[in-house]
Protein backbone atom coordinates (compact mmCIF):
# COMPACT_ATOMS: atom_id res chain seq x y z
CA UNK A 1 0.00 0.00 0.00
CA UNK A 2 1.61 3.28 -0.99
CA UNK A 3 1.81 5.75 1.35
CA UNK A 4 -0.77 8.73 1.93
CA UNK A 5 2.08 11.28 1.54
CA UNK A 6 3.44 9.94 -2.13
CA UNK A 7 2.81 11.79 -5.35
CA UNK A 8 2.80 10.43 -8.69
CA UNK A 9 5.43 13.09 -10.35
CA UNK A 10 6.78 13.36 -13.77
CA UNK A 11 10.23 14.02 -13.61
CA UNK A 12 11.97 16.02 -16.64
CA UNK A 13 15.27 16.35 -17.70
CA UNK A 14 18.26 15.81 -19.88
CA UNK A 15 18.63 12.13 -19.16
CA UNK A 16 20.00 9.17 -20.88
CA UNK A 17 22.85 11.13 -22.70
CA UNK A 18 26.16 9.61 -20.74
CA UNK A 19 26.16 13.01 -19.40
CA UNK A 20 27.24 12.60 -15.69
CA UNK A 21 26.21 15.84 -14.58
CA UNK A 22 22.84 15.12 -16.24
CA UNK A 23 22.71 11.99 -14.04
CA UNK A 24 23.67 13.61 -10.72
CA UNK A 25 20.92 16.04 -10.72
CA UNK A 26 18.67 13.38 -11.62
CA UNK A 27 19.75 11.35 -8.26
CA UNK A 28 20.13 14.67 -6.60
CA UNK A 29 16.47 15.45 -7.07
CA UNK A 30 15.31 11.66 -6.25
CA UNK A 31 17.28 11.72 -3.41
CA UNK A 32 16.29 15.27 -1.70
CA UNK A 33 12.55 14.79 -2.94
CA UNK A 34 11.86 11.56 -1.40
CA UNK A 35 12.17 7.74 -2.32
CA UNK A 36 8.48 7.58 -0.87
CA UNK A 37 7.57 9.07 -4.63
CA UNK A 38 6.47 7.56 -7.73
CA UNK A 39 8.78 8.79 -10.57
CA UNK A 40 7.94 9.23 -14.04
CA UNK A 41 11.82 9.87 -15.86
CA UNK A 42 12.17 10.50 -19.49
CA UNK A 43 15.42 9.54 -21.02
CA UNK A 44 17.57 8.78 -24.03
CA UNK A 45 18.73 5.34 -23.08
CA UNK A 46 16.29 3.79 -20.12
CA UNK A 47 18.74 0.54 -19.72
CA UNK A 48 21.62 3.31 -18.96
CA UNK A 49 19.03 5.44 -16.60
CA UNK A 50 18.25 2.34 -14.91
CA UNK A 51 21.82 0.61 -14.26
CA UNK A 52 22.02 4.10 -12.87
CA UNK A 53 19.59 4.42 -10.22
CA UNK A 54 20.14 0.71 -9.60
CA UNK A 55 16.62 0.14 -7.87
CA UNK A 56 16.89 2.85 -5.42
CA UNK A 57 13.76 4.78 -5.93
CA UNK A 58 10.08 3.72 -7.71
CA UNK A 59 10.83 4.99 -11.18
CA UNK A 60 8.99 3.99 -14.59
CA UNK A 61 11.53 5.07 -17.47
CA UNK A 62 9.84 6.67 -20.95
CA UNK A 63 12.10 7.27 -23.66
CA UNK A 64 12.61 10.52 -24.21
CA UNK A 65 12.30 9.73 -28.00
CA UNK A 66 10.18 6.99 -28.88
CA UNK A 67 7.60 6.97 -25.89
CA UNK A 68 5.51 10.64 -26.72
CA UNK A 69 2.20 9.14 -26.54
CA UNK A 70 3.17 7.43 -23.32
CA UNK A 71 4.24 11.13 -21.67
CA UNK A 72 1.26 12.12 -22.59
CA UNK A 73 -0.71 9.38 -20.63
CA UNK A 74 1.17 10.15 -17.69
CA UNK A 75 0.86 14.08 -17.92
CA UNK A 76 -2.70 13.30 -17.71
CA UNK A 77 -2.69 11.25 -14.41
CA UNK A 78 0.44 12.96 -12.71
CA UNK A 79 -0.36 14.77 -9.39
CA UNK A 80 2.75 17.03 -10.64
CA UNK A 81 5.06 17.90 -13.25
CA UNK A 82 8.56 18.76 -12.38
CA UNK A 83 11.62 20.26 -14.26
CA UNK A 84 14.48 19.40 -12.85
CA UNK A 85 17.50 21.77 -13.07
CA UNK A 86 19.79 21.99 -15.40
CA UNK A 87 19.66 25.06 -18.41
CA UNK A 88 16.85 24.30 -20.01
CA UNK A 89 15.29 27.53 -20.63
CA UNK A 90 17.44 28.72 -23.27
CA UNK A 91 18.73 29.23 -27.04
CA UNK A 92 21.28 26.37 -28.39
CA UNK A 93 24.60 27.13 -29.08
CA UNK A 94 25.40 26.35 -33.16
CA UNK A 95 28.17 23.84 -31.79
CA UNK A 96 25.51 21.57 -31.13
CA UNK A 97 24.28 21.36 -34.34
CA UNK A 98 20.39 22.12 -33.92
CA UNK A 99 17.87 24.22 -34.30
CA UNK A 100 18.52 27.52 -31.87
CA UNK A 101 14.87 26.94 -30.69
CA UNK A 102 14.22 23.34 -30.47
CA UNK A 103 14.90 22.89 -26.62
CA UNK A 104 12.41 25.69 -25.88
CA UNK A 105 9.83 24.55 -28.57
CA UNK A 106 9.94 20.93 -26.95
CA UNK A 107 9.62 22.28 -23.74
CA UNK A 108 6.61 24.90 -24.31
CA UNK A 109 4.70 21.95 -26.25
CA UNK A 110 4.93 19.74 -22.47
CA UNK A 111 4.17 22.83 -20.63
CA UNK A 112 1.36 23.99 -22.60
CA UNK A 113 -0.08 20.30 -22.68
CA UNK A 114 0.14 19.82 -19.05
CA UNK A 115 -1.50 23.16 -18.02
CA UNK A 116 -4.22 22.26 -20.01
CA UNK A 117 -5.18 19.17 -18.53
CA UNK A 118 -4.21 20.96 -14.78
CA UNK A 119 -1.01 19.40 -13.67
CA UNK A 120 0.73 21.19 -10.94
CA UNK A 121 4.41 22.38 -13.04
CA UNK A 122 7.83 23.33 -11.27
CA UNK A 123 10.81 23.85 -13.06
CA UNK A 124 13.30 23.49 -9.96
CA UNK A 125 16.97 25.26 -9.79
CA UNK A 126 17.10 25.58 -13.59
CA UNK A 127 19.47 27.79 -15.55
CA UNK A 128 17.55 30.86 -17.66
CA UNK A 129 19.58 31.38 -20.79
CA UNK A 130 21.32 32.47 -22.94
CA UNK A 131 18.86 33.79 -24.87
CA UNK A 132 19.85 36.34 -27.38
CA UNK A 133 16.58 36.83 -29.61
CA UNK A 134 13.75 38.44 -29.75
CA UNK A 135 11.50 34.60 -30.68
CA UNK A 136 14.06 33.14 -28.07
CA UNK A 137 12.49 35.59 -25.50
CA UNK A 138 8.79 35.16 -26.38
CA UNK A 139 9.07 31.40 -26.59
CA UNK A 140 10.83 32.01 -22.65
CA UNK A 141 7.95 33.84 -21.57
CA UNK A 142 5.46 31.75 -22.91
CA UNK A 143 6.96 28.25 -21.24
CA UNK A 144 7.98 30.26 -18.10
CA UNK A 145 4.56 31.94 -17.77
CA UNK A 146 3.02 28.52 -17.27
CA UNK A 147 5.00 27.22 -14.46
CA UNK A 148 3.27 27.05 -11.01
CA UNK A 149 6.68 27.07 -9.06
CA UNK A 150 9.83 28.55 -10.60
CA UNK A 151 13.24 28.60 -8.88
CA UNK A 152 16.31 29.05 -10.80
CA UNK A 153 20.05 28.51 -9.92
CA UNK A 154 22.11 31.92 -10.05
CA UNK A 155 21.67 35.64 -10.60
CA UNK A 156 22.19 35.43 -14.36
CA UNK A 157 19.00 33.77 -14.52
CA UNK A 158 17.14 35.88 -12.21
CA UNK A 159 17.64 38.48 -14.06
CA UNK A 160 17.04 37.03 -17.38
CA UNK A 161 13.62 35.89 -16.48
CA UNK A 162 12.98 39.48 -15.19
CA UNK A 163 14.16 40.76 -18.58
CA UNK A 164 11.57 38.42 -20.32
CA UNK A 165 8.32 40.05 -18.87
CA UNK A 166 8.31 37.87 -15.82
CA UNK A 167 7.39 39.36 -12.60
CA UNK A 168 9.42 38.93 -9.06
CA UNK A 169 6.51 37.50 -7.42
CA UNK A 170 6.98 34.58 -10.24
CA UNK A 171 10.42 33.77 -9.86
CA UNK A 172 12.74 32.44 -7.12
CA UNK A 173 16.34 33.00 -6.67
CA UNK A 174 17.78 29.96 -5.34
CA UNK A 175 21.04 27.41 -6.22
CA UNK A 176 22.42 24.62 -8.00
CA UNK A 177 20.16 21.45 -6.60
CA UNK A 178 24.04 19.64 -6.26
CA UNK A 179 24.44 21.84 -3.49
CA UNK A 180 22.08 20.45 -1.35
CA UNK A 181 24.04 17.00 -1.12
CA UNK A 182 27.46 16.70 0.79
CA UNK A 183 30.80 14.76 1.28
CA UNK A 184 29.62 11.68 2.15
CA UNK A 185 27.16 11.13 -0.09
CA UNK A 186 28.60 11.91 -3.36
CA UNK A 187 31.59 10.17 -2.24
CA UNK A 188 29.05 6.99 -1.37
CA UNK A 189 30.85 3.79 0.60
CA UNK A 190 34.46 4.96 -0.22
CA UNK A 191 34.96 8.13 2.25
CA UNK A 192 38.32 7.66 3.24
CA UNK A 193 40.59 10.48 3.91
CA UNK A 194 43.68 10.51 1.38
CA UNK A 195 46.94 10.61 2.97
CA UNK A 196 49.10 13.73 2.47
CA UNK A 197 50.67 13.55 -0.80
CA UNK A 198 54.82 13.19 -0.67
CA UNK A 199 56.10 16.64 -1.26
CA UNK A 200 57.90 15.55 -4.26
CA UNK A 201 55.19 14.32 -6.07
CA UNK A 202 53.86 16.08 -9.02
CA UNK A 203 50.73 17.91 -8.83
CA UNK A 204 47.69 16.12 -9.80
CA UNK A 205 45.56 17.98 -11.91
CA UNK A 206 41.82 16.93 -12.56
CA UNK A 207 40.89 17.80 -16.45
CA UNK A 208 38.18 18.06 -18.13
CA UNK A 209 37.17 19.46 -21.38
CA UNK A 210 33.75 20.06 -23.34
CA UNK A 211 33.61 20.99 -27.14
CA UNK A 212 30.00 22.92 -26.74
CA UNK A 213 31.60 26.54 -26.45
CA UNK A 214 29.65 29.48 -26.84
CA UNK A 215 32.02 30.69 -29.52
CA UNK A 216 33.05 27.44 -31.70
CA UNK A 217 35.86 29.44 -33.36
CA UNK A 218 37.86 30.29 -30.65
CA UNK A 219 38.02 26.32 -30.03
CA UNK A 220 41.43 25.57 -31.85
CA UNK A 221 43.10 29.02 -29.95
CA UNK A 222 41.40 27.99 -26.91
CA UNK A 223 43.41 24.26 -26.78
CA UNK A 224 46.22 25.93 -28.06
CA UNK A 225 46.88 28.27 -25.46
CA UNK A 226 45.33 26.19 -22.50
CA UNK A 227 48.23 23.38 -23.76
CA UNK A 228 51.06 26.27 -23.64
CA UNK A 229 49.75 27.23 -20.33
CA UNK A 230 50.17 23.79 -18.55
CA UNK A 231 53.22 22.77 -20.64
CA UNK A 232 54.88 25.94 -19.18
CA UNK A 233 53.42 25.40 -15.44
CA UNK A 234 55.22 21.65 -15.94
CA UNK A 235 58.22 23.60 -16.50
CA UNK A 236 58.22 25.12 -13.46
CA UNK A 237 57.09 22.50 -11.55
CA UNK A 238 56.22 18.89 -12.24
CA UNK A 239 52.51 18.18 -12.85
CA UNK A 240 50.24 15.01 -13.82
CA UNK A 241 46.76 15.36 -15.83
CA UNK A 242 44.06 12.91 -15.01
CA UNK A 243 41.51 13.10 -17.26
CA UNK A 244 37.67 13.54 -16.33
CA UNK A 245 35.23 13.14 -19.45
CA UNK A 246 31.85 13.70 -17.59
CA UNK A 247 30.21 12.46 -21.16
CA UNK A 248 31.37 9.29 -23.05
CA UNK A 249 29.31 8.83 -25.69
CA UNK A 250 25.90 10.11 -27.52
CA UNK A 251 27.26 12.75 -29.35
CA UNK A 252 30.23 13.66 -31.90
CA UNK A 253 33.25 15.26 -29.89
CA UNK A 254 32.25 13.88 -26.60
CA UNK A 255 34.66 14.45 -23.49
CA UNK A 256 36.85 11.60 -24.58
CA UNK A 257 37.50 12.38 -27.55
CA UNK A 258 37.87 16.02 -27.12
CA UNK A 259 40.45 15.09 -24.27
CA UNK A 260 42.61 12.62 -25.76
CA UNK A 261 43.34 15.13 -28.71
CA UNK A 262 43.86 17.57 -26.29
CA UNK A 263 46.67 15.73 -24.70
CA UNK A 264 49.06 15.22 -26.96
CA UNK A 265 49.56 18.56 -27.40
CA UNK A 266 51.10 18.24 -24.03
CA UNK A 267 53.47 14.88 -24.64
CA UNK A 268 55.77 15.77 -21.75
CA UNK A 269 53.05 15.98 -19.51
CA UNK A 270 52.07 12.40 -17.48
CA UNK A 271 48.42 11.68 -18.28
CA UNK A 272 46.40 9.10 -16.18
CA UNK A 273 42.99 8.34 -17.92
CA UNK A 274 40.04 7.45 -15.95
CA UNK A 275 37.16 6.47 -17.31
CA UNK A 276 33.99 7.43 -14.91
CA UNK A 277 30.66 6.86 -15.14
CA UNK A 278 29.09 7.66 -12.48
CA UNK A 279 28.95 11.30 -9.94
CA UNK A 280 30.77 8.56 -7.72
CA UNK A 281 33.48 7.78 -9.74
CA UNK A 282 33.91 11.57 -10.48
CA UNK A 283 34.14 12.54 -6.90
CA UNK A 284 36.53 10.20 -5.95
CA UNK A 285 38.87 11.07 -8.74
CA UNK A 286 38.63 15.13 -7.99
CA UNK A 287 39.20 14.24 -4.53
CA UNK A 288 42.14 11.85 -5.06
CA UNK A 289 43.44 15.19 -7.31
CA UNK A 290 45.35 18.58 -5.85
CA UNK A 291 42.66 21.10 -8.07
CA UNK A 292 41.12 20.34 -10.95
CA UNK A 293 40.82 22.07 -14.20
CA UNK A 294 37.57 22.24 -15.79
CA UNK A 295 34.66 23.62 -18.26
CA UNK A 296 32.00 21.67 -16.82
CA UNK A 297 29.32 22.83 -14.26
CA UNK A 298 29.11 20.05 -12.03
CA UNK A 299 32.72 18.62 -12.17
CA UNK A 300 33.01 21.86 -10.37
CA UNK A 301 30.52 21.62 -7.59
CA UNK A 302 31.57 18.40 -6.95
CA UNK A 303 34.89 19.78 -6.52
CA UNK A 304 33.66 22.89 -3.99
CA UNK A 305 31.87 19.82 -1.82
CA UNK A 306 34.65 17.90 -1.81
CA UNK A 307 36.86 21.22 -0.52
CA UNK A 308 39.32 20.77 -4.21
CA UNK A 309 40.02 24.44 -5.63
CA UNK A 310 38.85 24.96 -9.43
CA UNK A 311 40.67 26.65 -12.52
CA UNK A 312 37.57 27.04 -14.28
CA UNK A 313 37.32 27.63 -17.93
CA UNK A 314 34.13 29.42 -18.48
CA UNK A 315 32.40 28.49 -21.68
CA UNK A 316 29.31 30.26 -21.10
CA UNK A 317 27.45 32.13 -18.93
CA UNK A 318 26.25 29.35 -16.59
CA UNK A 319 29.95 28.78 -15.45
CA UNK A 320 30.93 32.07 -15.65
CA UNK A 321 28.22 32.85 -12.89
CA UNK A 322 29.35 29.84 -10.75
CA UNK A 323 33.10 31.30 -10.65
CA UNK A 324 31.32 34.43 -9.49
CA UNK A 325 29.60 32.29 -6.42
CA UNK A 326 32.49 30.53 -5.68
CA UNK A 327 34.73 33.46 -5.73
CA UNK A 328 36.56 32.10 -8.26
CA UNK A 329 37.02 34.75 -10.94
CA UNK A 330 41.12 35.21 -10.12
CA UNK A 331 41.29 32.04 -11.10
CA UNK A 332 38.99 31.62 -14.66
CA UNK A 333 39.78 32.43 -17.76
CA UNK A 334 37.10 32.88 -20.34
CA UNK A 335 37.80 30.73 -23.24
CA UNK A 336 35.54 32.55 -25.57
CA UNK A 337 37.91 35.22 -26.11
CA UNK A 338 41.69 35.52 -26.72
CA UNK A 339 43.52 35.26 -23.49
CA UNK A 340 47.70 34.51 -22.89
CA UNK A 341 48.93 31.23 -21.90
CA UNK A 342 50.61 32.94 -19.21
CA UNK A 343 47.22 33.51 -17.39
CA UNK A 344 46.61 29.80 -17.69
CA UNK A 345 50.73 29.18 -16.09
CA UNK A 346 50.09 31.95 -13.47
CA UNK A 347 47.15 31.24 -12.31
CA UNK A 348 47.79 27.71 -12.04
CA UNK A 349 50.91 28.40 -10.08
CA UNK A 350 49.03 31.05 -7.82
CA UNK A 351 46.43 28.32 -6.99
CA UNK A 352 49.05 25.78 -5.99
CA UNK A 353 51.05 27.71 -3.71
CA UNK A 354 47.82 28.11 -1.63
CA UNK A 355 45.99 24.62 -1.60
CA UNK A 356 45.03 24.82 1.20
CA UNK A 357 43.94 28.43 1.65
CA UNK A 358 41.83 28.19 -1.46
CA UNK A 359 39.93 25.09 -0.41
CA UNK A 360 38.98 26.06 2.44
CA UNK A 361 37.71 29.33 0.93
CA UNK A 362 35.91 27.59 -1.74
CA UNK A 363 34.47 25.13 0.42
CA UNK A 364 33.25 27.91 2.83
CA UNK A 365 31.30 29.45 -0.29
CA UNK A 366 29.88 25.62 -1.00
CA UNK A 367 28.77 25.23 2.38
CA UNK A 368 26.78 29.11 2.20
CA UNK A 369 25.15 27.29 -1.27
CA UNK A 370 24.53 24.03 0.67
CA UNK A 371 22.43 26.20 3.40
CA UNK A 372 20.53 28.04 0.55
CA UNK A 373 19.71 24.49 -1.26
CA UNK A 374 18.89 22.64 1.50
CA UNK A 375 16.43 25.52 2.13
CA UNK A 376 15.10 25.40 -1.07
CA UNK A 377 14.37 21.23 -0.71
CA UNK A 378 12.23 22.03 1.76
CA UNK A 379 10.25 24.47 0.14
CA UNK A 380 10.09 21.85 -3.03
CA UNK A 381 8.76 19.29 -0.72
CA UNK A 382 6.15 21.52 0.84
CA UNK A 383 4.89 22.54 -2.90
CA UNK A 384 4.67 18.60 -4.15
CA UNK A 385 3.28 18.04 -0.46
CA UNK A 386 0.03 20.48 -1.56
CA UNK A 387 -0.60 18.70 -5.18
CA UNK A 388 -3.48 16.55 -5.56
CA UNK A 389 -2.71 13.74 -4.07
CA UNK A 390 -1.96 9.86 -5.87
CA UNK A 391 -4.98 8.03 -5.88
């Protein structure tokens, strides 16, 4: 018998895609919603999803391709629809290689469908943008105008959504959902403590790479100068690359690939490749590693949890405004534009002669984020508490 508390919720995302961070949130949200749930998860590959989740929660998997008319069906028996993080709400880059609006199209057609037939909507900690047009802003407003409960994860967004025509009294300014997990669990069983590293080591470095830029062209200059920049630091002082791909698969220059061509720009350089597929996996490696170097979102949270300093190499605006809540910006570079690969050595050198100083910074500014998220759960919970009702 299920019990009185537990909702029937369809739970959207960007699932099924290799895409670690993808998966996180997914478990993230699972996890801080409530196993007493019934889950409703679309995604790309449901034999991947579910290896995943491994039994853990009550979760029916629709394919985010093939299985419309089943969506559908469960839109119309849901007690509640919810979005979960992630940058949804936006215009695709022209590295991916699709239509500018199709995200936002996709989502307005789910939204519009499930307001019609009176399912409660959230769209939880999302990212807002970028959104650069004048359709890209009207299809924003429409989607965004239908959502019951709207929190989204940074400033940036705020004040995109404010831009659009949305009032304050519609929008939320809230976190990341990753922040509302700690240590321990993204670690999982394996939570030992490393033991300090022999001073004459070489620095272990964390890397990870991701070919969806904002500005595609500035790609080749980007690798070029990001490989002078750690050549030179190895120079100064040995160092040791372990690679992170937080994506393996789906798509055409996935984090593997894009990583091993990377590296032999850098021959000199030791490289230790890991192969992880799960947040697990990821956190143990960033947390076996001195900083790590990185364009994606969550490899980065993980790494503020886990109390590892960041170089971050902003690709767009999402990352660019998580450096800013870190108070990491002396330490990014923006790899849209033309920058030295001195600022890459530098900064790099800067960051290691203070380890220690800048994690515990960095983890002070995760643990500010982990109050606001943990917050924000609750307020989540409260929301799904007042839908309908599974019958």
């Amino acid at each position: 018998m299920m019990e009185t508390n537990a909702r029937k919720i369809v739970f959207l995302g960007t699932h099924g895609q290799y895409n670690i961070g993808d998966e996180l949130l997914l478990e993230t949200f699972l996890f801080t919603l409530g196993a007493e749930h019934r889950y409703v998860v679309n995604t790309y590959d449901p034999r991947f999803t579910s290896a995943q989740l491994d039994g853990r929660y009550e979760v029916e998997l629709i394919d985010t391709g093939g299985d419309r008319r089943a969506l559908l069906g469960h839109l119309r028996r849901c007690d509640a629809v919810v979005f979960g993080g992630g940058s949804i709400i936006k215009e695709l880059y022209a590295s991916t290689g699709r239509n500018r609006y199709s995200t936002l199209l996709m989502i307005l057609a789910i939204v519009t469908f499930a307001n019609v037939t009176r399912r409660p909507i959230a769209m939880l900690n999302i990212g807002v943008g970028p959104i650069t047009t004048r359709t890209g802003r009207l299809l924003a407003r429409a989607v965004l105008g239908q959502v019951d409960l709207l929190t989204v994860r940074d400033h940036r967004s705020y004040e995109t959504c404010r831009e659009i025509g949305l009032p304050a009294s519609k929008v939320q300014l809230a976190t990341d959902a990753v922040f509302a997990v700690d240590r321990q669990w993204l670690l999982g069983s394996d939570t030992t403590t490393t033991s300090p590293a022999p001073v004459d080591r070489p620095l272990r470095f964390a890397l990870n790479l991701n070919y969806d830029i904002a500005n595609p062209d500035n790609w080749e200059l980007f690798n070029e100068r990001l490989a002078a920049g750690l050549n030179g630091l190895h120079e100064r002082r040995p160092i040791e690359l372990h690679l992170l791909p937080m994506q393996a698969g789906f798509k055409t220059n996935d984090d593997v690939q894009v990583l091993d061509a990377f590296v032999r720009r850098t021959p000199d350089i030791p490289v230790i490749r890991h192969a992880p597929t799960t947040y697990q996996d990821v956190a143990r490696i960033i947390d076996d590693c001195d900083l790590l170097v990185s364009e994606r979102f969550h490899a980065i949270v993980i790494a503020s949890l886990l109390a590892t300093p960041s170089f971050v190499l902003a690709y767009d605006v999402k990352v660019s405004g998580l450096s800013v809540m870190l108070d990491l910006t002396d330490y990014t570079i923006d790899i849209n534009t033309e920058f030295d690969a001195s600022s890459v050595t530098d900064g790099l050198e800067q960051l290691a002669l203070d380890l220690e100083g800048a994690a515990r910074r960095v983890h002070e500014h995760a643990m500010a984020l982990h109050a606001i998220a943990t917050t924000q759960v609750e307020a989540s919970k409260a929301w799904i508490g007042r839908t309908r009702g599974a019958s």
